[in-house]
Protein backbone atom coordinates (compact mmCIF):
# COMPACT_ATOMS: atom_id res chain seq x y z
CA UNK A 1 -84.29 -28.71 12.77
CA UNK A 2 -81.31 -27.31 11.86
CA UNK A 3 -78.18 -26.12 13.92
CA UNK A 4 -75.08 -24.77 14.02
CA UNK A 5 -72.51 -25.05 11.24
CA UNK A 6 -74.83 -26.29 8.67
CA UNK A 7 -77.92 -23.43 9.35
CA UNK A 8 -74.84 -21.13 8.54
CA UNK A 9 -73.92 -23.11 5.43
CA UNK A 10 -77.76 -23.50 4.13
CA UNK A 11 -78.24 -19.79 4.91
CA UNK A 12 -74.92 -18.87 2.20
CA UNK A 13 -76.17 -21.11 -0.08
CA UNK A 14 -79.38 -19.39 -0.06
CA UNK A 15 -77.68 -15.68 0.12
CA UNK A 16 -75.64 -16.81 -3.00
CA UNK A 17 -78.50 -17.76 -5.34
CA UNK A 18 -80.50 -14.65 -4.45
CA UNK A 19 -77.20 -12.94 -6.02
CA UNK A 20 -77.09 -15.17 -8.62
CA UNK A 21 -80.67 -14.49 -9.80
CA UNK A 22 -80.20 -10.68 -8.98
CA UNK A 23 -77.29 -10.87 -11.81
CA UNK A 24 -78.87 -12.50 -14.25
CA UNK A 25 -81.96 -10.23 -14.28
CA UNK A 26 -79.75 -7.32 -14.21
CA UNK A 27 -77.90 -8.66 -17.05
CA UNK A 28 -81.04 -8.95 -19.20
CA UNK A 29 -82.42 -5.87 -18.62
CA UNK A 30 -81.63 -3.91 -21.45
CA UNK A 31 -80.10 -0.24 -20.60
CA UNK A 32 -81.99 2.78 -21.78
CA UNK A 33 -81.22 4.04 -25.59
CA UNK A 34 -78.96 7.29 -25.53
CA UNK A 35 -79.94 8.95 -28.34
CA UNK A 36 -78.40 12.39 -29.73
CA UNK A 37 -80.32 14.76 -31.19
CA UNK A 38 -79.41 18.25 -33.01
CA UNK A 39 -81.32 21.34 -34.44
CA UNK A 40 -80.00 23.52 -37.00
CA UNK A 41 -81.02 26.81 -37.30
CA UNK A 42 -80.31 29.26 -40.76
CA UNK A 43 -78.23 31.88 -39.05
CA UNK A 44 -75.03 31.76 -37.33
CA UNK A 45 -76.12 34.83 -35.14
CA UNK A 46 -75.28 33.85 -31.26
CA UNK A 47 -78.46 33.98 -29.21
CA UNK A 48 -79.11 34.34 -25.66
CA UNK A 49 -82.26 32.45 -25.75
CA UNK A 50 -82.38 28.99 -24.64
CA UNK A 51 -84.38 26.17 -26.60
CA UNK A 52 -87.28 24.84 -24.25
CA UNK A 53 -87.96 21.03 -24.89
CA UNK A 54 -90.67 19.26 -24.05
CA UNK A 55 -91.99 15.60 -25.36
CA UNK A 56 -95.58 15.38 -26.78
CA UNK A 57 -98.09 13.46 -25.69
CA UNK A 58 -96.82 10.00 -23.42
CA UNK A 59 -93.16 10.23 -23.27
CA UNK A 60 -93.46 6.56 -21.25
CA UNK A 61 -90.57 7.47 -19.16
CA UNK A 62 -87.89 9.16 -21.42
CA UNK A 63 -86.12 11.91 -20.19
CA UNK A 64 -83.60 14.48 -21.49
CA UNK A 65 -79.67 13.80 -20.24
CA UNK A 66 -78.83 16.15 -17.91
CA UNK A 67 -75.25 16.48 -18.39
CA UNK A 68 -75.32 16.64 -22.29
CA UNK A 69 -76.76 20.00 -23.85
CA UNK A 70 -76.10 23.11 -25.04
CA UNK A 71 -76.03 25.29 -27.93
CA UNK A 72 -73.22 26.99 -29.96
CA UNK A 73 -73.59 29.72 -32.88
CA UNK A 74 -75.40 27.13 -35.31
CA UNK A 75 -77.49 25.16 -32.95
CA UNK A 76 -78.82 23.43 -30.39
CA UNK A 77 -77.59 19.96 -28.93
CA UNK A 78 -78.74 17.41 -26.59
CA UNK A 79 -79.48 13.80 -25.63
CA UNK A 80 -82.55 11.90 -24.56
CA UNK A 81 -82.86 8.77 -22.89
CA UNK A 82 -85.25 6.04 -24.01
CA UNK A 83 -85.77 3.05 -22.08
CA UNK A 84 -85.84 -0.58 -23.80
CA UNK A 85 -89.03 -1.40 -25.43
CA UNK A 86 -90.53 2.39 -25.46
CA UNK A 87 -91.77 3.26 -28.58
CA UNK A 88 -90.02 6.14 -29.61
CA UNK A 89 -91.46 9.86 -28.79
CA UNK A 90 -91.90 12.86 -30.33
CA UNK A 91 -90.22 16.10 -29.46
CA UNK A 92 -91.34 19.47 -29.54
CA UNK A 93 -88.27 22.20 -29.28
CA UNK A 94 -89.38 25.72 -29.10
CA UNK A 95 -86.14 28.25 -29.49
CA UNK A 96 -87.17 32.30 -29.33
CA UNK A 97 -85.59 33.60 -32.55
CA UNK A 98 -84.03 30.63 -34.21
CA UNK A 99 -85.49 29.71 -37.73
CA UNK A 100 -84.42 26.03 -38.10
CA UNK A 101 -83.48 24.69 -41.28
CA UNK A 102 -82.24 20.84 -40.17
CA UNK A 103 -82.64 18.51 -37.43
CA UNK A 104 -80.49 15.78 -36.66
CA UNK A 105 -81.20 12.06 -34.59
CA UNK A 106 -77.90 10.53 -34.67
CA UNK A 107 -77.00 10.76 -38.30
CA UNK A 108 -80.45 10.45 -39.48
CA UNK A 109 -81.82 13.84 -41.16
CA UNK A 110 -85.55 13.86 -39.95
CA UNK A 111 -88.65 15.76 -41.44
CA UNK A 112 -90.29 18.08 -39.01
CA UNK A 113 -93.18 20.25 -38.70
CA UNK A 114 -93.37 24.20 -37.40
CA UNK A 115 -96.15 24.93 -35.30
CA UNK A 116 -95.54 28.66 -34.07
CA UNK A 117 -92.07 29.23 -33.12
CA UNK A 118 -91.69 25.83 -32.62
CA UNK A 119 -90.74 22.66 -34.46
CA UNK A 120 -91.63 18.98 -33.94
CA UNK A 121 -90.27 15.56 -34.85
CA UNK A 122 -90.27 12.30 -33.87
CA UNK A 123 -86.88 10.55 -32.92
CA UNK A 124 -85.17 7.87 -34.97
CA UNK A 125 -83.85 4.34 -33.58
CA UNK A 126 -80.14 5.87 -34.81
CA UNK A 127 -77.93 5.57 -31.85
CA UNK A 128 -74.85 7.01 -34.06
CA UNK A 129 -73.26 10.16 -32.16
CA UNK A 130 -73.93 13.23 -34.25
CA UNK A 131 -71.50 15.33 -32.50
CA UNK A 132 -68.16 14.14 -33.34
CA UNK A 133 -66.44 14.74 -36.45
CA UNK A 134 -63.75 12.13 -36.82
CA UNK A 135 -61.35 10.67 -39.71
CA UNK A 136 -58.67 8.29 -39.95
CA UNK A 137 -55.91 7.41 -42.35
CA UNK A 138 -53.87 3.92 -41.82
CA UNK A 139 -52.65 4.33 -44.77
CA UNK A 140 -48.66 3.94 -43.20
CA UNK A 141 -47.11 0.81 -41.71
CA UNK A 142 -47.56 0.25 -37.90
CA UNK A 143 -49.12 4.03 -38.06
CA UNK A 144 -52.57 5.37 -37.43
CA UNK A 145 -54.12 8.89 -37.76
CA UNK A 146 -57.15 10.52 -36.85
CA UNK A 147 -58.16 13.66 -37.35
CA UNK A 148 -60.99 15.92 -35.79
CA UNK A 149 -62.50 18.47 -37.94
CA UNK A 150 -62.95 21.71 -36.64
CA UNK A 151 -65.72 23.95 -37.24
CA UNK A 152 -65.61 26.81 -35.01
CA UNK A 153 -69.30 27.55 -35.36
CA UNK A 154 -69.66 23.93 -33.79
CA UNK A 155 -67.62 24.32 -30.80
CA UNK A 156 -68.86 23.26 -27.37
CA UNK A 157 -67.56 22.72 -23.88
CA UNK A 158 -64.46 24.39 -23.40
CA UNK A 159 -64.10 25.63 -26.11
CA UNK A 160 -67.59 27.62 -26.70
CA UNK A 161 -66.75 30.99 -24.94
CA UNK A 162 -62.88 30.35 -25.26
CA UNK A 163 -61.06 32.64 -27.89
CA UNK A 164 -61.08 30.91 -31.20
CA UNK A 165 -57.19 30.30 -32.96
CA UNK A 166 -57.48 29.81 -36.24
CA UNK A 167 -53.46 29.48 -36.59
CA UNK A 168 -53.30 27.02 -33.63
CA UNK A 169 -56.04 24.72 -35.41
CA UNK A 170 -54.22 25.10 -38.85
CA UNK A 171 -50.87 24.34 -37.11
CA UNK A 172 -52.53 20.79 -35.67
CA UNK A 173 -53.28 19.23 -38.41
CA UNK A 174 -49.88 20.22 -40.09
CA UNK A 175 -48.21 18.98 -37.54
CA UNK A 176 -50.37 15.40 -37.30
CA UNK A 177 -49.71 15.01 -41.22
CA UNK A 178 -45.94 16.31 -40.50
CA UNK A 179 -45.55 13.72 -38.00
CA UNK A 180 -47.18 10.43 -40.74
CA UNK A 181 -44.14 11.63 -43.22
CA UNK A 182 -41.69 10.87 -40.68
CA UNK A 183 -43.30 7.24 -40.17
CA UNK A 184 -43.65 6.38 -43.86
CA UNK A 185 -40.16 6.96 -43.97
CA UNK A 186 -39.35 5.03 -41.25
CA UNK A 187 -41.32 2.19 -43.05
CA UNK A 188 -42.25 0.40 -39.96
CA UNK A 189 -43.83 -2.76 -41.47
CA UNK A 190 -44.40 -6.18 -39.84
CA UNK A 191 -40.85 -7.83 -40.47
CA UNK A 192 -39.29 -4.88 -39.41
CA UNK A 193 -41.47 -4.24 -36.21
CA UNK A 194 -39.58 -4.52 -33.01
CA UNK A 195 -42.01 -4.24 -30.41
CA UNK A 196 -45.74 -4.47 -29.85
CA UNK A 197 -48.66 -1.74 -30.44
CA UNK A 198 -49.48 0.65 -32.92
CA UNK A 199 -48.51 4.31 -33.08
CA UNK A 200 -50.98 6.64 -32.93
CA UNK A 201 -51.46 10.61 -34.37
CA UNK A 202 -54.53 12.40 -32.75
CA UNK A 203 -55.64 15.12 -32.88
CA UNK A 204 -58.02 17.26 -30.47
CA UNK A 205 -61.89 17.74 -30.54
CA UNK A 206 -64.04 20.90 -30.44
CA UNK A 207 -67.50 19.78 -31.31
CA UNK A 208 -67.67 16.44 -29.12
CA UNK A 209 -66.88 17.41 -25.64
CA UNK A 210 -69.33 15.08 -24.24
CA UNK A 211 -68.91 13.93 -20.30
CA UNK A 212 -68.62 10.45 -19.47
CA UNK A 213 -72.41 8.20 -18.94
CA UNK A 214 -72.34 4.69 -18.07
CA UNK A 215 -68.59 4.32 -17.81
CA UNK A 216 -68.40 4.44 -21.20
CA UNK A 217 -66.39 7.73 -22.98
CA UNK A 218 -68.52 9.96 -25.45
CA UNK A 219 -66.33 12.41 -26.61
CA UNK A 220 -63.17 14.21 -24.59
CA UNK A 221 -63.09 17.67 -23.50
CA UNK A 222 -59.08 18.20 -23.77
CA UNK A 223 -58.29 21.59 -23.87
CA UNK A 224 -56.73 24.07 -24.93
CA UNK A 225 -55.08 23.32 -28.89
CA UNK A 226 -52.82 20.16 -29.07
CA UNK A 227 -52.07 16.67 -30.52
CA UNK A 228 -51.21 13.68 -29.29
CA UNK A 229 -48.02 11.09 -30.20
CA UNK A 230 -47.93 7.80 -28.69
CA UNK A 231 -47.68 4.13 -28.34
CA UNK A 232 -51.32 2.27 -28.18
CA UNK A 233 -51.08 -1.57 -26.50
CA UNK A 234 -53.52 -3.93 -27.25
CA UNK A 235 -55.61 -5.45 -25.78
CA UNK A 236 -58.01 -2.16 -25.64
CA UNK A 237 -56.58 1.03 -25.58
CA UNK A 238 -53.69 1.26 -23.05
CA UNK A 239 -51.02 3.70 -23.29
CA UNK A 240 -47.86 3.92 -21.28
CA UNK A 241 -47.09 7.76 -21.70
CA UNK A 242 -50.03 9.73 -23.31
CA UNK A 243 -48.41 12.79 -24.76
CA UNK A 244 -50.15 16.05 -25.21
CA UNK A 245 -48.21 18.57 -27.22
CA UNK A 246 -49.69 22.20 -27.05
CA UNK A 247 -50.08 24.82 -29.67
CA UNK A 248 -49.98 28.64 -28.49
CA UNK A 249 -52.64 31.22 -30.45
CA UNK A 250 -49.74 31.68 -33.05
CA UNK A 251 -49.30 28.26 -34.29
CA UNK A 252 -46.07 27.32 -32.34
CA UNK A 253 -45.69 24.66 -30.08
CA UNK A 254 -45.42 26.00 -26.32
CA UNK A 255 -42.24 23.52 -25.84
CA UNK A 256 -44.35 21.65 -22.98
CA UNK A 257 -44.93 18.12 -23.00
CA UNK A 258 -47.38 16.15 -21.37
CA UNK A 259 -48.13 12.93 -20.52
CA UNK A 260 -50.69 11.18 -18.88
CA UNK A 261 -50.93 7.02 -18.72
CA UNK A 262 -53.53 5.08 -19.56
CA UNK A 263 -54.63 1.64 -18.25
CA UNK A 264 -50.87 1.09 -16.77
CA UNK A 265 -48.72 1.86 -13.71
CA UNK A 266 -46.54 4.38 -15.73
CA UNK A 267 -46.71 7.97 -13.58
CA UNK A 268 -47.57 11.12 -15.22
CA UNK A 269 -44.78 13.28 -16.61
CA UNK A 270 -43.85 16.53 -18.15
CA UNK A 271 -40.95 17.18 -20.94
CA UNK A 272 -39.36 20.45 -21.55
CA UNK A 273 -38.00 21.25 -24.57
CA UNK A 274 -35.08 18.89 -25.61
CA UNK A 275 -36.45 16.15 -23.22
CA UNK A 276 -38.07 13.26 -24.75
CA UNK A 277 -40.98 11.06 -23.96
CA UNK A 278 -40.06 7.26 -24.75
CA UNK A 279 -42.57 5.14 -26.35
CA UNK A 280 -42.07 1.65 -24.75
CA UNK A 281 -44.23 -1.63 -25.05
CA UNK A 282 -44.90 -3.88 -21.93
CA UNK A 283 -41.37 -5.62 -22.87
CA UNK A 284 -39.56 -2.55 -22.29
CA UNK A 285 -39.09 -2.18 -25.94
CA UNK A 286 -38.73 1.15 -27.49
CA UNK A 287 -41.28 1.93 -30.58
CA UNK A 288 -39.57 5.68 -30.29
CA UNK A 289 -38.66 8.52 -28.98
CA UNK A 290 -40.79 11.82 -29.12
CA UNK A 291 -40.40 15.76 -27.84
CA UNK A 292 -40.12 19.23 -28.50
CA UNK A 293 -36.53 20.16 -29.97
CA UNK A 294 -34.85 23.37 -28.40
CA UNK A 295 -35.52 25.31 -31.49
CA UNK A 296 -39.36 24.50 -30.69
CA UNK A 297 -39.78 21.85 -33.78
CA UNK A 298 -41.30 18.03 -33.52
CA UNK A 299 -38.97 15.62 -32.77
CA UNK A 300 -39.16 12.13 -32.77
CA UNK A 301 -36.49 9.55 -32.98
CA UNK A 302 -36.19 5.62 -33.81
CA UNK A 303 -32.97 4.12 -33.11
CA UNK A 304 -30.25 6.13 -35.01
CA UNK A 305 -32.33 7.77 -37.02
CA UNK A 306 -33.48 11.45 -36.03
CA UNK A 307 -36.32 13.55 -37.76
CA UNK A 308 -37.82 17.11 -37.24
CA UNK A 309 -41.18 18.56 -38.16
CA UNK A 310 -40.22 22.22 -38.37
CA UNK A 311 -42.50 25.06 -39.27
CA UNK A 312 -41.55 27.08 -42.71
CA UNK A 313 -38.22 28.65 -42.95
CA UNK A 314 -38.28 32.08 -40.74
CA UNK A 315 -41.00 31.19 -39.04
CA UNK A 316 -42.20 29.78 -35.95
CA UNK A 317 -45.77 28.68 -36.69
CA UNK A 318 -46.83 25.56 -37.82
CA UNK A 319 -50.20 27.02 -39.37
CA UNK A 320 -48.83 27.32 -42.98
CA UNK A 321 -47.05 23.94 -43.34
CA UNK A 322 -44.48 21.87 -42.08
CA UNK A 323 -40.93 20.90 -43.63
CA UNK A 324 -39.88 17.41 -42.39
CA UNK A 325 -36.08 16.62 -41.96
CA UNK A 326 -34.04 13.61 -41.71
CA UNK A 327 -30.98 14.68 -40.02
CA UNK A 328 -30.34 17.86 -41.40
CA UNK A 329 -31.71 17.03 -44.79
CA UNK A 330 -35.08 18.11 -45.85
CA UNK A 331 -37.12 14.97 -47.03
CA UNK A 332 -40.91 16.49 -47.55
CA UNK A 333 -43.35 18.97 -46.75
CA UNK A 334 -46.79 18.96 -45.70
CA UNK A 335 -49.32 21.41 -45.98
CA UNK A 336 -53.01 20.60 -44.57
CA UNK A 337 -55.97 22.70 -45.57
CA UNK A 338 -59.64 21.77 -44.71
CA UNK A 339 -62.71 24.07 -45.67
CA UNK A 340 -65.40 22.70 -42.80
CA UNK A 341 -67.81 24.37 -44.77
CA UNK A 342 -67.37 22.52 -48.12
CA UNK A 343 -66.62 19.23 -46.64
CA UNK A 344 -63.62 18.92 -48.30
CA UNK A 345 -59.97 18.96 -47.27
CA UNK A 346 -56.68 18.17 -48.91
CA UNK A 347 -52.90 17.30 -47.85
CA UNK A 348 -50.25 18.38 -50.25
CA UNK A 349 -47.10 16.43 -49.53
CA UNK A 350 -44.33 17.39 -51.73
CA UNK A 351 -40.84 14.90 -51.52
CA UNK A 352 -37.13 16.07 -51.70
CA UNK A 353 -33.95 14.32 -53.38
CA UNK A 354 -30.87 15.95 -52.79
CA UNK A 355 -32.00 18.96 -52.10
CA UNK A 356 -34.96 19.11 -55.12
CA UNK A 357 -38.80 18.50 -55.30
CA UNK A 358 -39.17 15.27 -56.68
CA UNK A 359 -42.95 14.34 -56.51
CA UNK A 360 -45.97 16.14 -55.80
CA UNK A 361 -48.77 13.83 -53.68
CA UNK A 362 -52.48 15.50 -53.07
CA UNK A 363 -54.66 13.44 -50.86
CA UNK A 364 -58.43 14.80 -51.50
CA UNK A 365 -61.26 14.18 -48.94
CA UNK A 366 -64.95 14.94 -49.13
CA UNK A 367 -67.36 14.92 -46.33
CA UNK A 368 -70.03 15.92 -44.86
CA UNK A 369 -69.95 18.93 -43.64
CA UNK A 370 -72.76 18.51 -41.15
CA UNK A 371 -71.79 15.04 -39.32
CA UNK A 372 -68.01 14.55 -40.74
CA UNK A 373 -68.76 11.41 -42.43
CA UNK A 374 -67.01 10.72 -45.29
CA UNK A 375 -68.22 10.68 -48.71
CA UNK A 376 -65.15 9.74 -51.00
CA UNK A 377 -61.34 10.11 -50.79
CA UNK A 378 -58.89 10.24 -53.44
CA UNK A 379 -55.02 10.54 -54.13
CA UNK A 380 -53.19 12.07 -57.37
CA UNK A 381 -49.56 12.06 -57.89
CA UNK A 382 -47.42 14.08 -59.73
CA UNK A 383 -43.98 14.28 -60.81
CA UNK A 384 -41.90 18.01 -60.50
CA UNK A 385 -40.03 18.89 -64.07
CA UNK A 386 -36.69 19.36 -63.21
């Protein structure tokens, strides 16, 4: 028999390997297979019908995501769960009035068959999010961008019934581009880096407001018009101040400042105009400074050294261009355009000496137009006659 103290003991010892064993078959099980899915219809006409979808024949347990779906002016969008080791199903989406001309599994165009008003496919194993439109440039020391294409025919979340700025998104990625001339200048490489992290340009997303599922992020549902300017610490994705600048309808910035941390004990914070946000590692160190000028322009500061992204001369929106200044000497200008429809977008930076273009720089991209992934990228370079 067994008393006292060491029944007690015997009875933890046999508590803990029941957790034990609990852990490791939860850590084998494999989780279900998120899978997105999208169907593209011919028209861009808005309709108030909504696409029923059902699975055909044994679905073995897969189920549609409740808090991912929805459709926009092109299509409908939605996710489906598949558990580990289920074959995968077949689909059947039947949308009054829509003629569909694609459909989308992750980034995997699959055939499909119309029966009726209806279409059916079966899924692919392509766990790839189709939703998000994303591309990045690192093409500037210590400095990476990335940029969110915009279709407005793709918009979802918040931004679906909202009014749709074409200025505000045009001013955006001025701004972003704007803001990667100030750090090339700055020339920021290794031997001259003075504190830790990267410094990141982002932009905001329309077509990828997806919620949260498994404590893992699937898109962010910021809103309205902005970018973002800060500091990124390794390890993972930790940010000390997490700056949101806003764009009104008009292309102008609104002057306010946000700033939300990340992974870190800074507190939130909001800058006015001629207040600046500073950049700081865990060290204290300063990467740089960045705000909203008086006159409404992007500033942003390293050490001595002072730059504004300003909006063309006389005006107040960004949505044309941007002129950069060093002090109170104009350096470059930046103008962004990018045709969602063609899949192709270019930035024109054009660089001043003393007062005279210098040299012409034309970064061209290609995409897709229906996923955002890209399909080739190219500079050309061009000297100004004097």
């Amino acid at each position: 028999m067994i008393y006292g103290d060491a029944r007690t003991a015997l009875l933890i010892v046999l508590l803990a390997l029941c957790v034990m064993a609990w852990g490791l078959c939860a850590d084998s099980a494999e989780p279900a297979r998120r899978i997105g899915v999208r169907v593209l219809k011919t028209s861009e006409e808005v309709l108030k019908t909504t696409p029923a979808i059902t699975f055909v024949g044994d679905a073995a347990g897969c189920a549609l995501c409740p808090d991912y779906h929805g459709t926009n002016p092109t299509e409908a969008y939605f996710d489906v769960l598949v558990p580990a080791g289920v074959d995968l199903p077949t689909l059947r989406v039947a949308w009054d009035g829509a003629t569909v001309e694609k459909v989308y599994v992750g980034h995997t165009r699959v055939p499909f068959t119309v029966d009726g008003e209806a279409v059916e496919f079966r899924l692919a194993d392509d766990l790839r999010v189709p939703y998000a439109m994303h591309t990045s440039w690192a093409d500037v020391p210590s400095c990476r961008l990335t940029y969110m294409h915009k279709p407005s025919w793709r918009r979802s979340g918040p931004h679906l019934d909202a009014p749709w700025h074409d200025a505000a998104a045009r001013a955006e990625g001025n701004l972003m581009f704007g803001a990667r001339e100030v750090f090339r200048d700055l020339n920021i490489t290794d031997d001259r880096r003075d504190f830790d992290g990267t410094i990141h340009i982002v932009g905001y997303e329309n077509t990828f407001p997806r919620r949260m599922s498994g404590g893992k992020p699937y898109g962010h549902s910021d809103f309205p018009a902005h970018l973002h300017l800060f500091l990124v610490l390794s390890p993972g994705w930790r940010i000390r101040q997490a700056t949101h600048f806003y764009i009104a309808p008009d292309g102008s910035l609104t002057g306010e400042c946000r700033c939300s941390p990340s992974a870190c004990d800074d507190p939130p914070a909001r800058y006015g105009k001629g207040e600046f946000s500073e950049q700081r590692d865990f060290e204290g160190r300063t990467a740089f400074l960045v705000g909203v000028s008086e006159e409404g322009f992007l500033a942003i500061r390293r050490g001595d050294e002072a730059y504004t992204v300003r909006p063309p001369f006389g005006s107040v929106s960004f949505a044309r261009g941007v002129d950069i200044y060093k002090g109170g000497t104009r350096i470059a200008k930046v103008a962004v355009e990018d045709d969602c429809r063609a899949g192709r977008m270019t930035i024109r930076r054009t660089y001043y000496d003393n007062g005279a273009a210098r040299r012409v720089h034309e970064d061209v991209l290609t995409y897709d137009p229906d996923l955002g992934t890209e399909l080739s990228r190219e500079t050309r370079e061009q000297p100004v006659a004097p």
